[in-house]
Protein backbone atom coordinates (compact mmCIF):
# COMPACT_ATOMS: atom_id res chain seq x y z
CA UNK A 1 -12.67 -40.64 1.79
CA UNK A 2 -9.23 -41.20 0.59
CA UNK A 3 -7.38 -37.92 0.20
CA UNK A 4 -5.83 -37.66 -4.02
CA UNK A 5 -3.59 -35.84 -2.99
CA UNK A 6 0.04 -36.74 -1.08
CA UNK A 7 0.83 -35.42 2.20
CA UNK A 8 2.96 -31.97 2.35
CA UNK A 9 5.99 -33.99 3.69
CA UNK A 10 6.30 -35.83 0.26
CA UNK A 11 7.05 -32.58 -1.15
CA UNK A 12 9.81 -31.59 1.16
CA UNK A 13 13.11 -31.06 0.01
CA UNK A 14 15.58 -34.62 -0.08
CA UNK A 15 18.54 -34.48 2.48
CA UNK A 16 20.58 -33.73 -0.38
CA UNK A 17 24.02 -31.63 -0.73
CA UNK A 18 22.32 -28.60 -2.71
CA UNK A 19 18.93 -28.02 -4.32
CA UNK A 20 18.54 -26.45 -7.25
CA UNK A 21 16.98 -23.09 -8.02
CA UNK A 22 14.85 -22.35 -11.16
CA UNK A 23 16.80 -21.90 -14.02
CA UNK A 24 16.47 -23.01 -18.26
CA UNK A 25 19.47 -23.79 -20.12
CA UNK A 26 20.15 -23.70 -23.95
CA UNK A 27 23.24 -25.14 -26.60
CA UNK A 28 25.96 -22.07 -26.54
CA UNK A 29 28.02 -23.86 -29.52
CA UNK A 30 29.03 -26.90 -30.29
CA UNK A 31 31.00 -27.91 -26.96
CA UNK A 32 28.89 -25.83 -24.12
CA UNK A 33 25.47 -25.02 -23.00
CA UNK A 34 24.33 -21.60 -21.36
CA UNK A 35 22.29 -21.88 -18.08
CA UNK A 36 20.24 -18.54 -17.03
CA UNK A 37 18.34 -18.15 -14.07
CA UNK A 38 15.16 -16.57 -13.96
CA UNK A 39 17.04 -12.93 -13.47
CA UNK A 40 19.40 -13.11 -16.37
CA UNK A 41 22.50 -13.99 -14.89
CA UNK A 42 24.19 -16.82 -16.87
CA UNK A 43 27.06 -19.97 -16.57
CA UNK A 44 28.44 -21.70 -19.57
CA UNK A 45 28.49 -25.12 -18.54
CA UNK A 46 30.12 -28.39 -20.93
CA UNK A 47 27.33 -31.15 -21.29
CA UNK A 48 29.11 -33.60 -17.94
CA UNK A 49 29.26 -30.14 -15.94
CA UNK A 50 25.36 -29.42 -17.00
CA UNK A 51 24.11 -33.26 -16.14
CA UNK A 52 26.29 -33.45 -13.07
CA UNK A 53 24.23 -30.23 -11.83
CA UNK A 54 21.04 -31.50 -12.11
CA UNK A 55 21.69 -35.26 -10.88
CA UNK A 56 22.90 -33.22 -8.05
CA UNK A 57 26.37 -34.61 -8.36
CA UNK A 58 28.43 -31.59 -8.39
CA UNK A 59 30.94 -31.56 -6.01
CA UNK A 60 31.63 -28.86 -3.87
CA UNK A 61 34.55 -26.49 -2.83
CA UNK A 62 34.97 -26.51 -6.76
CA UNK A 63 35.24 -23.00 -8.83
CA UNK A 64 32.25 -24.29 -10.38
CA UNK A 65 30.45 -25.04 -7.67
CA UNK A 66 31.25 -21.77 -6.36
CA UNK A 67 29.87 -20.11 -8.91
CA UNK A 68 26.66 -21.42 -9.48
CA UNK A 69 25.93 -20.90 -5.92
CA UNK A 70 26.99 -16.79 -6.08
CA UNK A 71 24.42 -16.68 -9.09
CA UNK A 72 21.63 -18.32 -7.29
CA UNK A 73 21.58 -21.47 -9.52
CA UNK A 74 21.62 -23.55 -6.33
CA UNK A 75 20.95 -23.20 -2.53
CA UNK A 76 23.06 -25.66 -0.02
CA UNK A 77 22.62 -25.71 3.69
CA UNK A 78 25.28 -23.21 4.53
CA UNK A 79 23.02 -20.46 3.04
CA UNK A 80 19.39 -19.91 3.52
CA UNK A 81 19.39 -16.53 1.58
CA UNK A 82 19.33 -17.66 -1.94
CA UNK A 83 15.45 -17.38 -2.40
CA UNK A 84 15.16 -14.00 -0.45
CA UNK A 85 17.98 -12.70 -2.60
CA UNK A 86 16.58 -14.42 -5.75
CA UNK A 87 13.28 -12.83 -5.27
CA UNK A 88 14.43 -9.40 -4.52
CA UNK A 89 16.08 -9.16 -8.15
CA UNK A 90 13.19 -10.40 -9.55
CA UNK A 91 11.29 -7.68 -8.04
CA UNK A 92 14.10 -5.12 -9.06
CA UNK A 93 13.83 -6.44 -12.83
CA UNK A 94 10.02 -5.80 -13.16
CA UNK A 95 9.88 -2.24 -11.47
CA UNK A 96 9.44 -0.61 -14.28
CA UNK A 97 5.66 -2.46 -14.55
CA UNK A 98 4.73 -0.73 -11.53
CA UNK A 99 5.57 3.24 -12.86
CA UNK A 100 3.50 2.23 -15.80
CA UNK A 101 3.50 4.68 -19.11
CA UNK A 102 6.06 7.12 -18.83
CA UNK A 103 6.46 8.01 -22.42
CA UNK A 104 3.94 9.78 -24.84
CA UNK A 105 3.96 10.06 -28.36
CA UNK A 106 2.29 12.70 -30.30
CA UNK A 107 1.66 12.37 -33.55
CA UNK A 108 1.80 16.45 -34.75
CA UNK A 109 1.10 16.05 -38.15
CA UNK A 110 1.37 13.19 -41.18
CA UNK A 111 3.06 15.44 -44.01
CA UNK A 112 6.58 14.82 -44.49
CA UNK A 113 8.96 16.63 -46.78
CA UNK A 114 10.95 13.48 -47.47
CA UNK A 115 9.89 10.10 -49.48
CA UNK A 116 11.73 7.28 -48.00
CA UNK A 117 11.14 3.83 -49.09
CA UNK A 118 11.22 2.02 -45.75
CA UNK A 119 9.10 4.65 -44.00
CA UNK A 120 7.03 3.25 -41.36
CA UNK A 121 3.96 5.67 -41.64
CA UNK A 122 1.55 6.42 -44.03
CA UNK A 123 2.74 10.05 -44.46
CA UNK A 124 1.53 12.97 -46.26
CA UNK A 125 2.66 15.32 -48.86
CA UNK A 126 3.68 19.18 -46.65
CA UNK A 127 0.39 20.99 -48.01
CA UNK A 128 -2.17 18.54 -46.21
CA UNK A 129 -3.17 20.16 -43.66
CA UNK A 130 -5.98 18.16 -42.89
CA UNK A 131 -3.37 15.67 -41.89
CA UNK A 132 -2.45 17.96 -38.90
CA UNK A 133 -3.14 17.06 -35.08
CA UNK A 134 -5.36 20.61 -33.79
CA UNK A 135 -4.50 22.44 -30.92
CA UNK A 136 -8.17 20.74 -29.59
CA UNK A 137 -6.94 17.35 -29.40
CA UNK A 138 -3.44 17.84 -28.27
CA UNK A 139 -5.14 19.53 -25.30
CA UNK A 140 -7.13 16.09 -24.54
CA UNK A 141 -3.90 13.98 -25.03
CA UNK A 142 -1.55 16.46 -22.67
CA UNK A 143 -5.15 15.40 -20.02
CA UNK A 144 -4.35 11.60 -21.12
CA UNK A 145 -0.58 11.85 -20.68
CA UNK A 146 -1.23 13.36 -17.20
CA UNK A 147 -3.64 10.53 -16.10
CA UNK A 148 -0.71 8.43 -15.68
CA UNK A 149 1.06 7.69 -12.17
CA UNK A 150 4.28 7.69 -13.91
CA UNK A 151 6.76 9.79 -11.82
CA UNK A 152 9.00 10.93 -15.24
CA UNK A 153 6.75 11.65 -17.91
CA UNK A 154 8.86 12.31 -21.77
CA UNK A 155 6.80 13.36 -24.35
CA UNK A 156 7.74 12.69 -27.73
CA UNK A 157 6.73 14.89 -30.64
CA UNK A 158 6.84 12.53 -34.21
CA UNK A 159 5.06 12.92 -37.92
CA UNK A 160 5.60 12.97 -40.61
CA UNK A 161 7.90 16.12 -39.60
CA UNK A 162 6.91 17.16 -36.80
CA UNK A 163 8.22 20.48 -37.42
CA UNK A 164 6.07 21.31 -40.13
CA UNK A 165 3.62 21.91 -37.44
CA UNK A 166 6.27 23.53 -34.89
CA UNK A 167 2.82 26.13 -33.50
CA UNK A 168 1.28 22.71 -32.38
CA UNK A 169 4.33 21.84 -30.85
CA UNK A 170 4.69 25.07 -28.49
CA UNK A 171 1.46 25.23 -27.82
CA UNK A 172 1.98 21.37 -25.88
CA UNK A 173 5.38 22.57 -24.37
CA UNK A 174 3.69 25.25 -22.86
CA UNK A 175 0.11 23.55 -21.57
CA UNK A 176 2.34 20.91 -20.59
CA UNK A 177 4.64 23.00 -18.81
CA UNK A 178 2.05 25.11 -17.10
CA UNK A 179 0.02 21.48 -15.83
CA UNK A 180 3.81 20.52 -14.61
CA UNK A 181 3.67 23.30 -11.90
CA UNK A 182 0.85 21.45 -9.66
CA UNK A 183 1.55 17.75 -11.10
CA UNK A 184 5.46 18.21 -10.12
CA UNK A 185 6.47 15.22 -12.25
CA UNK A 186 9.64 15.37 -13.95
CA UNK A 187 8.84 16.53 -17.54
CA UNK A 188 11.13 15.82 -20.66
CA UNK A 189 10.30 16.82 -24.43
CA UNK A 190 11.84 15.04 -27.65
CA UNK A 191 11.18 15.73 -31.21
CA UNK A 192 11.99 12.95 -34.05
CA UNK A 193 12.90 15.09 -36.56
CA UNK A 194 14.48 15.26 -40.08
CA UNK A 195 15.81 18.69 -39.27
CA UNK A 196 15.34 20.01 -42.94
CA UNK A 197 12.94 22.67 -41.74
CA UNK A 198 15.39 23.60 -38.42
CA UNK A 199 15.68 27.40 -37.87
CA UNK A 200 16.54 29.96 -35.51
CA UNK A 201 13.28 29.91 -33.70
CA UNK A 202 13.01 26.40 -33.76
CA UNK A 203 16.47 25.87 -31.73
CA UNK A 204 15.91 29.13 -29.42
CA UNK A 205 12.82 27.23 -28.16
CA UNK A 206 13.78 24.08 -27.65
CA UNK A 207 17.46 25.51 -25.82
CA UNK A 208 14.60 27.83 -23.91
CA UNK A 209 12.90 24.73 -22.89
CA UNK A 210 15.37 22.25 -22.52
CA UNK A 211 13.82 19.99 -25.37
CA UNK A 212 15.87 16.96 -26.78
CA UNK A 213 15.95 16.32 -31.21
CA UNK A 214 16.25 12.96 -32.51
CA UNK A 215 16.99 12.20 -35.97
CA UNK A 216 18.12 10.17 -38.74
CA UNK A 217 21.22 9.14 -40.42
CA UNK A 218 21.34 5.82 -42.47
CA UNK A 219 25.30 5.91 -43.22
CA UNK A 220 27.47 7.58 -45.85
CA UNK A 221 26.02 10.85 -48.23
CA UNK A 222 25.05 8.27 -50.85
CA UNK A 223 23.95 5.70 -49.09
CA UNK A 224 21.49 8.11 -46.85
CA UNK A 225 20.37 9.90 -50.12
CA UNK A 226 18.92 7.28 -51.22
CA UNK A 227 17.41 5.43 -48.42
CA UNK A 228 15.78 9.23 -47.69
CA UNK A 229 15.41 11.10 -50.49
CA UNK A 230 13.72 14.82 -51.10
CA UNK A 231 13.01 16.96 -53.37
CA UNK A 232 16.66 18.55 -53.07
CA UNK A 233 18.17 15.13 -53.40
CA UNK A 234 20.34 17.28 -50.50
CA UNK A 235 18.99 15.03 -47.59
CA UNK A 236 22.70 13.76 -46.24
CA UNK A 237 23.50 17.22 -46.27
CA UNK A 238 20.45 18.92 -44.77
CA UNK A 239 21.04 16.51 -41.80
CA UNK A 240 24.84 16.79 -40.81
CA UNK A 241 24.04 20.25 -41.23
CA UNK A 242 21.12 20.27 -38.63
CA UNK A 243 23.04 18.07 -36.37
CA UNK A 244 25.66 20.85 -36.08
CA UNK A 245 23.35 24.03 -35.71
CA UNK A 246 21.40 21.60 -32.98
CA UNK A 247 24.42 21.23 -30.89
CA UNK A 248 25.48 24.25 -31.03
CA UNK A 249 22.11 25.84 -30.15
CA UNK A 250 21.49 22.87 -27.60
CA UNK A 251 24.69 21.44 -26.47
CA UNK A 252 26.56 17.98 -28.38
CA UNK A 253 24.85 15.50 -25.77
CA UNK A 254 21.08 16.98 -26.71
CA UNK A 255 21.19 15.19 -30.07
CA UNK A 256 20.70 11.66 -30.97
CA UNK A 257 20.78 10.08 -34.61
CA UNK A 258 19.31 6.57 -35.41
CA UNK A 259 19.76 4.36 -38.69
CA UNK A 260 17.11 1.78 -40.53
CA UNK A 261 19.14 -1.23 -42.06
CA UNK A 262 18.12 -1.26 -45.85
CA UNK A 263 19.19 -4.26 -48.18
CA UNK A 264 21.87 -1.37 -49.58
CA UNK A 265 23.42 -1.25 -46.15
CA UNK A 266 24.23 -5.04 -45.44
CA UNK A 267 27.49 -5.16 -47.21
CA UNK A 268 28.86 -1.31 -45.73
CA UNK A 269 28.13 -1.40 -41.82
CA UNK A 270 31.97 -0.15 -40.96
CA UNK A 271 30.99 2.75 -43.41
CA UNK A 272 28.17 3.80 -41.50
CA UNK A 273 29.71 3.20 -38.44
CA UNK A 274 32.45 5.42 -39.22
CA UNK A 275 30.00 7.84 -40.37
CA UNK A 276 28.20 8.31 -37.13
CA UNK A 277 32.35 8.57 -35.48
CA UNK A 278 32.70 10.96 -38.30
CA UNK A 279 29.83 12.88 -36.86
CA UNK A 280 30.57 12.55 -33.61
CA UNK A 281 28.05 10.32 -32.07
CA UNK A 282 29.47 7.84 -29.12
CA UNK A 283 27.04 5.01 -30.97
CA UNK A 284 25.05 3.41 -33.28
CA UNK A 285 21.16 1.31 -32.65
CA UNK A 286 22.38 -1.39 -35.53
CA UNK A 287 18.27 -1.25 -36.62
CA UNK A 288 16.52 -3.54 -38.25
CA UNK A 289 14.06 -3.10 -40.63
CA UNK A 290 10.03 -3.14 -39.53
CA UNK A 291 6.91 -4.90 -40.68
CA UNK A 292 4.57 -2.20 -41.12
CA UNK A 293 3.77 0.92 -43.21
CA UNK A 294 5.27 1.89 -46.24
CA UNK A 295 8.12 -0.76 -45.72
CA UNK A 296 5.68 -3.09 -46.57
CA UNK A 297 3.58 -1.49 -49.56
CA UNK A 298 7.48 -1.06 -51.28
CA UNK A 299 8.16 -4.94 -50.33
CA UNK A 300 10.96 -3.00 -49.00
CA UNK A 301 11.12 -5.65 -45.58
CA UNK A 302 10.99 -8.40 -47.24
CA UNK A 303 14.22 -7.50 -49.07
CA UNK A 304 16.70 -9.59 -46.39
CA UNK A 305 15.81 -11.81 -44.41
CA UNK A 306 17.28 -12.50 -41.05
CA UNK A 307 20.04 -14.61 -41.33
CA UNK A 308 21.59 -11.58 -43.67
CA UNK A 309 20.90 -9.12 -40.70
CA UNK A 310 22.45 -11.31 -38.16
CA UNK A 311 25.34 -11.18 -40.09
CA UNK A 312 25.12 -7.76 -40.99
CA UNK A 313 24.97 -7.01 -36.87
CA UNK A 314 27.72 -9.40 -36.18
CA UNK A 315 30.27 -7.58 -38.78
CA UNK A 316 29.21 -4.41 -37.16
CA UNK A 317 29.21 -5.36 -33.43
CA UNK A 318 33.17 -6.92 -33.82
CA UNK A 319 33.95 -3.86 -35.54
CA UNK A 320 32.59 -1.55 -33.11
CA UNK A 321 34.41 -3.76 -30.49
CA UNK A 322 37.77 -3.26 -32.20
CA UNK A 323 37.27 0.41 -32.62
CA UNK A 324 37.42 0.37 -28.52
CA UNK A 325 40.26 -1.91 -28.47
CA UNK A 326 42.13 0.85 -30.22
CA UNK A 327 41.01 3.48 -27.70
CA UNK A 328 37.62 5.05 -29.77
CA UNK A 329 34.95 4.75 -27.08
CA UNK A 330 31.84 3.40 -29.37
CA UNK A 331 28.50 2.02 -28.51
CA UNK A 332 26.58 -0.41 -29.66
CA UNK A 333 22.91 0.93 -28.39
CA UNK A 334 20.71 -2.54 -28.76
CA UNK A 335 23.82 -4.64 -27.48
CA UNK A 336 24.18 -2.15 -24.26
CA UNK A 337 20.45 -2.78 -23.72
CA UNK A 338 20.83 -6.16 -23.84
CA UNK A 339 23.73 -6.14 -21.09
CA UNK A 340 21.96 -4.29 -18.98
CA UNK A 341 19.91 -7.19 -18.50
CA UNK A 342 22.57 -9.68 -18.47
CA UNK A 343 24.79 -7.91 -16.00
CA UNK A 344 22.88 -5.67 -13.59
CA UNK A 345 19.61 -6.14 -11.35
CA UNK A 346 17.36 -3.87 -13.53
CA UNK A 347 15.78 -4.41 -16.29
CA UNK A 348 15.09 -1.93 -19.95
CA UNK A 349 12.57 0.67 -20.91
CA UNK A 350 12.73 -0.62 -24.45
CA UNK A 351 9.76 -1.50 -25.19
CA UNK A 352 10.63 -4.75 -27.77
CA UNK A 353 12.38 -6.70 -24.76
CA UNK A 354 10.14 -6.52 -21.78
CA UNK A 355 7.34 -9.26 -20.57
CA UNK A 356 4.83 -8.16 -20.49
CA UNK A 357 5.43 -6.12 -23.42
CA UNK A 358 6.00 -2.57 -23.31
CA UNK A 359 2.44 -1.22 -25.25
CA UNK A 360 0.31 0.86 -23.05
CA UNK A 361 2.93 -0.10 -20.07
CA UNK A 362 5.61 1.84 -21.24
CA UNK A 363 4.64 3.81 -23.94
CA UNK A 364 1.36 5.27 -25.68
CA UNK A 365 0.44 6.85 -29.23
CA UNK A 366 -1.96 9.98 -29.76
CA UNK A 367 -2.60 10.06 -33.20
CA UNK A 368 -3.25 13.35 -35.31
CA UNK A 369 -7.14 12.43 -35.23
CA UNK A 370 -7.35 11.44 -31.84
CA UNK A 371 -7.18 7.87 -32.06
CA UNK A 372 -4.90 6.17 -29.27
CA UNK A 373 -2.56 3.33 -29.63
CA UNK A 374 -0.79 1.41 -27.00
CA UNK A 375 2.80 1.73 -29.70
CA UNK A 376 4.16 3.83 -32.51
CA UNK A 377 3.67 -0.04 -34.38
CA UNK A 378 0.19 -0.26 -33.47
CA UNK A 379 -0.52 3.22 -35.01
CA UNK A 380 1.44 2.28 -38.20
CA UNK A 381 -0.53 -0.76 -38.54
CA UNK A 382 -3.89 1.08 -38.02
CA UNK A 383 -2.10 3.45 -41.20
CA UNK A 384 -2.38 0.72 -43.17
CA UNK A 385 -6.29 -0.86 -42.36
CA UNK A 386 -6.34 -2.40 -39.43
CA UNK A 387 -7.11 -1.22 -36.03
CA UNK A 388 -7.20 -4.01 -34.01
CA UNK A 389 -4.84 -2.12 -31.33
CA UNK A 390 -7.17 0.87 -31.20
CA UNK A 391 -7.64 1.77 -28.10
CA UNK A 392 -9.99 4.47 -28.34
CA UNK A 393 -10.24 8.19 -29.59
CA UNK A 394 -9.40 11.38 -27.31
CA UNK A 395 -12.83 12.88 -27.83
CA UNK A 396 -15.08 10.34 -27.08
CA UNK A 397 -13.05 7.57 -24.77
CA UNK A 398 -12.15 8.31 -21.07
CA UNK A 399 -8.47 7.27 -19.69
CA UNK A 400 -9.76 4.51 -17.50
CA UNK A 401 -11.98 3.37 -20.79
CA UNK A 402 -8.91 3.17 -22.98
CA UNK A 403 -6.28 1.51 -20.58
CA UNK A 404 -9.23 -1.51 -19.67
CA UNK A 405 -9.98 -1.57 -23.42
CA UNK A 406 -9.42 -5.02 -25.11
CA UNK A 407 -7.38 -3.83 -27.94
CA UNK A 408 -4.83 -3.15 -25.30
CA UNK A 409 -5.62 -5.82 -22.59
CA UNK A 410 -5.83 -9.14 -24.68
CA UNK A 411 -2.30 -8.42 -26.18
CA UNK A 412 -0.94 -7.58 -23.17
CA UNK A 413 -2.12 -11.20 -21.81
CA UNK A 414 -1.07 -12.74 -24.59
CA UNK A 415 2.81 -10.76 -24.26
CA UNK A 416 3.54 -12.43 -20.42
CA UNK A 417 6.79 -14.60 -22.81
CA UNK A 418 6.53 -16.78 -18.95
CA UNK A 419 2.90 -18.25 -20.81
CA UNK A 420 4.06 -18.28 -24.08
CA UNK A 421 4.97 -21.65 -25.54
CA UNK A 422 8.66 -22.28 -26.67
CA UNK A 423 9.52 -18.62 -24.91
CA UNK A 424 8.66 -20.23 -21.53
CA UNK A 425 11.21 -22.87 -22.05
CA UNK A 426 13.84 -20.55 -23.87
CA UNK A 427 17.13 -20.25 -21.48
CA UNK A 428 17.20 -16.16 -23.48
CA UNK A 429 13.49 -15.55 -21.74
CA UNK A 430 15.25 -12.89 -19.07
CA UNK A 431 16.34 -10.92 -21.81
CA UNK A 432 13.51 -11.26 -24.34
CA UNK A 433 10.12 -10.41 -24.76
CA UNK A 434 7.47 -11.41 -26.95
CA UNK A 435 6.54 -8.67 -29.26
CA UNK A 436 2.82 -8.79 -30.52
CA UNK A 437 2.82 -6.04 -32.41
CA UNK A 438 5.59 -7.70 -34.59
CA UNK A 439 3.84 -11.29 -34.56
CA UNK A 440 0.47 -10.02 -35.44
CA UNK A 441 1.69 -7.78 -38.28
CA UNK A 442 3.89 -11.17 -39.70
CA UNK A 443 1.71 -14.02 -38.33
CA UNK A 444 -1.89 -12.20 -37.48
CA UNK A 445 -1.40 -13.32 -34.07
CA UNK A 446 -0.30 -11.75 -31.10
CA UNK A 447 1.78 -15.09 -30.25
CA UNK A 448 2.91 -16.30 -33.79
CA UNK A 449 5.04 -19.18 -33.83
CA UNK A 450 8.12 -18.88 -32.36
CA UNK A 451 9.82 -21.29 -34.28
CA UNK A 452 8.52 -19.39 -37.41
CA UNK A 453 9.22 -15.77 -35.70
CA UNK A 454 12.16 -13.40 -37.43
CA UNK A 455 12.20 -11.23 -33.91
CA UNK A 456 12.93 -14.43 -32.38
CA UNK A 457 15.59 -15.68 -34.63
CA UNK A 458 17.27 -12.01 -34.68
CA UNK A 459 17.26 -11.91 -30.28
CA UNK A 460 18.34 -15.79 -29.87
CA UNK A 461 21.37 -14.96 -32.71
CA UNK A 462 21.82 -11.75 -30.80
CA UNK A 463 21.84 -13.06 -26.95
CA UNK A 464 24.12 -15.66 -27.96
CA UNK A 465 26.63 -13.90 -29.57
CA UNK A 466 27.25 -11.79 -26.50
CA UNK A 467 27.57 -14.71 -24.56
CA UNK A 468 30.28 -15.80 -26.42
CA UNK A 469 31.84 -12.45 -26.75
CA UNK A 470 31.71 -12.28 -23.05
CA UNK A 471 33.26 -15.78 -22.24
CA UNK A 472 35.99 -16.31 -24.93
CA UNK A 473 37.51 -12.84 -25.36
CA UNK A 474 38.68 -10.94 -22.23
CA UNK A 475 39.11 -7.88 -23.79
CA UNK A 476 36.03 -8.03 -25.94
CA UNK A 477 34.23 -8.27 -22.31
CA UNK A 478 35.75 -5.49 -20.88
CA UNK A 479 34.14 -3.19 -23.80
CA UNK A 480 31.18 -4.87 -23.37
CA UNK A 481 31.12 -4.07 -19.52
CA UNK A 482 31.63 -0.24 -20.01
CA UNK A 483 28.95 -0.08 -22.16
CA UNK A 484 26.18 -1.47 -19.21
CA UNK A 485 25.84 2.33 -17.77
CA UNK A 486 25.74 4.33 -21.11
């Protein structure tokens, strides 16, 4: 019987000049088209340069030529390392898969002093206890968090405030601390705080045990007032003031800030940037606003849309760019994440850009009641009703139960942006990922429809933007480069 298929020497290569190696390409602007290859590196190309590469017409000993060969877009016969080297940075890129779930979240308590309208959790008023994670279940998630192989474990104490239950919080430093001595991983602590409730014990602890504070700071004293109002209507003040007595109790590199874009910050991004210089921060996460929680019951996500917050970024990202030009050292957090990717072999921890997607990989979410999520997202959207990313509950699930579960599996499957139509055609794929936590909570699907997708419209405007920061301004690139290692 006739064999269907051809013989392996129809496949072999044509005794041709170069072959080409697997890339995608996409329009830059109106004149040039961006080629990346499966590892993020990137050539602008005109349309004659881009068709005269794949006819396999280029002509060699040409810059271009030159080029394209050093980034592995094509292999000739003088070189037979290409794939070798091609595979070993895909390899490097996807590491992080292999060290699995590094960071763990725990959710202390739900009250919350403060009332802001874009809050992401379904917090608590300070005298509902109920609300509180007991010293019980933080005992069966510091067992969870040391089930994984991970080789650096950070755990990450959030609310609510978190420091409205600071006993809870010792009491995990400590058990954690004391299971650290045989495990021999390498152990860091953060707390997301609002640091209205910081005192002297507070800070002597966490300088005694080496523990990191996060916070918040949305821009200027009226614009953060009312983004994250309390009962003191004090909230701007209560937090410069707690970022001072933290680095002086910890030391200036020990605290970080982070903002939330509201529709009242679209038209004043230099003011908040030059209130996190005024407070003496290195840089700014330009944040976008999130599906889930309370941003959602106040309609408060709905009040831009993305075309304002590309803008919004843009103004801020040239901005933050000329502030370097004229010698203030200033970065832009998501833009540095992004360049890693674009300019080095490894790829991000974030959790929003990876493929598969970060949940349960690279992060996972003890709730106060027990109940685990594979991301903070997950958890907010199980706040509000539904929890179809529930992976279990401390008390009654085992580790190996939880990671296998479906709520955590069929996402994941679904996340691989390689499988995902329009993603596994999109030139940006290397530095993307696919987000289901975001596409379920807009589309109620773990996919959605890229074409449809605000997280995809926000990364494509983003990607490309750098690009052409990188290629038409020299200068602009050399900020941009100094900013890969931050």
């Amino acid at each position: 019987m006739a064999s269907i298929f051809k013989d392996a020497e129809y496949f072999l290569p044509a005794d041709e000049a170069y072959t080409l190696l697997p890339f995608r390409f996409i329009r830059l602007d109106a004149g040039r088209y961006v080629a990346v290859n499966e590892v993020g590196e990137w050539q602008t190309l005109t349309r004659p340069e881009l068709e005269s590469l794949v006819r396999k017409e280029l002509p060699g000993n040409t810059p271009l030529y030159y080029s394209l060969k050093s980034k592995h877009f094509i292999q000739d016969r003088d070189s037979n390392v290409a794939l070798d080297l091609l595979a070993l940075k895909v390899r490097t890129k996807h590491h992080r898969i292999a060290e699995f779930t590094s960071l763990h979240m725990f959710v202390v308590t739900l009250r919350c002093n403060h009332s802001c309208k874009y809050c992401q959790v379904s917090r608590q008023s300070e005298d509902r206890i109920a609300f509180d994670m007991t010293a019980v279940m933080a005992d069966k998630a510091i067992d969870f968090t040391f089930c994984s192989p991970a080789k650096a474990i950070k755990i990450e104490f959030q609310g609510g405030e978190p420091l409205l239950n600071f006993e809870l919080i010792k009491h995990i430093v400590l058990k954690a601390e004391d299971r650290n001595k045989a495990e021999r991983r390498h152990l860091a602590f953060v707390i997301a705080t609002n640091l209205s409730v910081l005192d002297e014990e507070i800070l002597s602890f966490c300088k005694q045990h080496d523990i990191l504070v996060s916070t918040s700071l949305d821009g200027p004293e009226d614009l953060h007032n009312a983004n994250r109002p309390n009962a003191h209507n004090k909230s701007h003040q209560m937090t410069v003031e707690g970022i001072r007595q933290a680095r002086e109790a910890l030391g200036f590199d020990k605290v970080s800030a982070l903002m939330t874009t509201t529709k009242a910050s679209l038209a004043r991004v230099k003011e908040i940037i030059d209130e996190y210089v005024r407070q003496g921060f290195h840089g700014i996460f330009l944040r976008s606003l999130s599906p889930y929680g309370f941003a959602i019951k106040t309609k408060c996500f709905d009040e831009y849309d993305s075309q304002q917050w590309q803008d919004f970024y843009r103004e801020g990202l040239d901005y933050i760019i000329e502030l370097n030009k004229r010698g203030v050292f200033f970065v832009e957090h998501y833009a540095a994440l992004i360049l890693r990717k674009m300019l080095t072999p490894y790829g991000t921890g974030y959790v929003n850009l990876q493929s598969p997607a970060g949940m349960g990989i690279a992060g996972i979410i003890f709730n106060y009641n027990g109940e685990v999520y594979p991301s903070d997202e997950a958890r907010m959207k199980a706040e509000m009703g539904d929890k179809i990313f529930r992976m279990g509950n401390l008390l009654t699930d085992s580790y190996e139960d939880m990671m296998l579960s479906p709520a955590l599996l069929e996402p994941l499957r679904e996340s691989v942006a390689e499988t995902v139509p329009m993603c596994e055609e999109c030139a940006f794929l290397p530095y993307c990922g696919s987000d289901p936590d975001y596409h379920y909570a807009t589309q109620n699907d773990f996919v959605g429809h890229k074409a449809l997708s605000g997280f995809c419209k926000k990364n494509m405007s983003v990607f490309r933007y750098i690009i052409l920061k990188m290629e038409d301004d020299p200068e602009s690139r050399k900020v941009l480069e100094k900013w890969v290692q931050w």
